[in-house]
Protein backbone atom coordinates (compact mmCIF):
# COMPACT_ATOMS: atom_id res chain seq x y z
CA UNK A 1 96.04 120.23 47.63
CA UNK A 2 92.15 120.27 48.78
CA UNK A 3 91.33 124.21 48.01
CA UNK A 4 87.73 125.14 50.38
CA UNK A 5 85.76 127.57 48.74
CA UNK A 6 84.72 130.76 51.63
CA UNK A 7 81.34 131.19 51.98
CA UNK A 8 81.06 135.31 51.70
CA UNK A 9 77.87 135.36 53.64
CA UNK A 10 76.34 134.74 57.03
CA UNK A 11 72.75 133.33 57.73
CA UNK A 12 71.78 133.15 61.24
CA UNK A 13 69.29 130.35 61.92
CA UNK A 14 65.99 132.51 62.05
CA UNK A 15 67.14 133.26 58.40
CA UNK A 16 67.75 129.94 58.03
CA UNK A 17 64.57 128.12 59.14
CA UNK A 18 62.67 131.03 57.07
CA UNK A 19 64.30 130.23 54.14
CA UNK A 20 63.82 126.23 54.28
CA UNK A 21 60.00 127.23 55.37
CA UNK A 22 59.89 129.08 51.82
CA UNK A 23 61.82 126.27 49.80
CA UNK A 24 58.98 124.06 50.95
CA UNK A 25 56.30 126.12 51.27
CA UNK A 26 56.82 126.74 47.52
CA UNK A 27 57.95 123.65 46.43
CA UNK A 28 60.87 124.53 44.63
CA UNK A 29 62.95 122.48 42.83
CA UNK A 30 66.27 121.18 43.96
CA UNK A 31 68.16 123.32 40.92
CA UNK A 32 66.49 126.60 42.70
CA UNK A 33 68.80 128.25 45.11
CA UNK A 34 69.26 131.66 47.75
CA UNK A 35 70.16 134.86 44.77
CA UNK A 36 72.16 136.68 47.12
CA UNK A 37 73.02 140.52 45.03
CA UNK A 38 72.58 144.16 44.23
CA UNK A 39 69.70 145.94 42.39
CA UNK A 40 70.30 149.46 41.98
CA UNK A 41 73.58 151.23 41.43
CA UNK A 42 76.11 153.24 42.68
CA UNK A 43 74.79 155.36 46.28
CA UNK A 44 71.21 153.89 45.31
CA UNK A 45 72.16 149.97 45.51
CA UNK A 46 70.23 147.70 47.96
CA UNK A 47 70.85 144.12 48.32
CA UNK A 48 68.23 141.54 46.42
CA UNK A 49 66.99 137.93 48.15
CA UNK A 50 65.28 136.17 46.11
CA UNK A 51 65.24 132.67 44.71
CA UNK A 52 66.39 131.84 40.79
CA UNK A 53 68.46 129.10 39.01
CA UNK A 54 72.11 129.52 38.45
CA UNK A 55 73.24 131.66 35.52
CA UNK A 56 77.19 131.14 33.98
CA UNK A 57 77.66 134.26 35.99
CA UNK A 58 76.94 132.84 39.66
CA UNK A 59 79.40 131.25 41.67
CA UNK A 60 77.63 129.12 44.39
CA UNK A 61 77.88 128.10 47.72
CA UNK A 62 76.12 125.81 50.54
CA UNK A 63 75.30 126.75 53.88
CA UNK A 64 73.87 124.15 56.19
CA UNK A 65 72.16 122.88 52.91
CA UNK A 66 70.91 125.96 51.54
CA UNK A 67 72.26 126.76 48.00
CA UNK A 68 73.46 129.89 47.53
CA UNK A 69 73.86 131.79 43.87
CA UNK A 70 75.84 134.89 44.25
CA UNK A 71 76.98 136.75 40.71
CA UNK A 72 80.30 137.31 40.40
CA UNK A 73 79.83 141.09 39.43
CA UNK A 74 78.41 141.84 43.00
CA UNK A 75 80.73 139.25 45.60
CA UNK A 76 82.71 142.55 46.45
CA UNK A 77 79.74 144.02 47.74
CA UNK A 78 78.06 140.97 49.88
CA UNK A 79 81.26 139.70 51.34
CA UNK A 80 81.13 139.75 54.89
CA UNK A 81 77.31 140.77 54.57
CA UNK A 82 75.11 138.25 57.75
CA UNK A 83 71.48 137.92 56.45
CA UNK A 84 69.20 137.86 59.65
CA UNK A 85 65.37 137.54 59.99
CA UNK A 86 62.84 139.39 62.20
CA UNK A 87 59.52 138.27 62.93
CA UNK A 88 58.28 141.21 64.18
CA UNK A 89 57.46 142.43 60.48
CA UNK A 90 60.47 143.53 58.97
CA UNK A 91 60.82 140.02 57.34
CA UNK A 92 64.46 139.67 56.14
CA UNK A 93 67.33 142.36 57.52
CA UNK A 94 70.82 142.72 55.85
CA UNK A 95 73.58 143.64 58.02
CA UNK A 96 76.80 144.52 56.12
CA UNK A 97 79.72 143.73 57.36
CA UNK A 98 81.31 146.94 59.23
C-alpha cells in the first residue's frame, strides 16, 4: 500500500513565486528549505517563515518544488494554515484555517 503524506499548508502562487525569488536571490543551497512554525507561546504565538535546514524534529514536505520543514511540536497549529503574499507592503500574510 502507497501511503501519500498531506501537505498541512497552502501557498498560493504570489507566495510561491516570492519564495523561489528569495531561494535564488540568496542562493541557498538545495538542503535549505520553507521553516513553516510558532514563536511565542500560548495567546502570544505568531507563526515564523523563515528559511533553515532540517532538524530530527521536522517532518517535511514539497509543494510545487518548494521544501517545506515544519516541526513536529507545532503541525497542530499550521494545519490548514494558506500562506499568501501581498505586494502592497505587508510582504507575507498568514491566513489560518477557520
Amino acid at each position: 500500500m502507497i501511503t501519500q503524506k498531506i501537505i498541512p499548508i497552502t501557498l498560493t502562487s504570489e507566495a510561491q513565486e516570492q519564495i523561489r525569488a528569495i531561494i535564488e536571490s540568496k542562493s541557498l543551497p538545495e538542503f535549505y528549505g520553507l521553516r513553516v512554525g510558532l514563536k511565542g507561546a500560548a495567546c502570544g504565538a505568531s507563526f515564523l517563515l523563515g528559511f533553515d535546514t532540517k532538524s530530527p524534529d521536522d517532518d517535511e514536505y514539497t509543494l510545487e518544488g518548494i521544501t517545506i520543514y515544519v516541526d513536529r511540536r507545532h503541525l497542530m497549529y499550521v494545519i490548514g494554515l494558506t500562506i499568501d503574499f501581498d505586494e502592497d507592503g505587508e510582504g507575507f500574510v498568514f491566513q489560518p484555517r477557520s
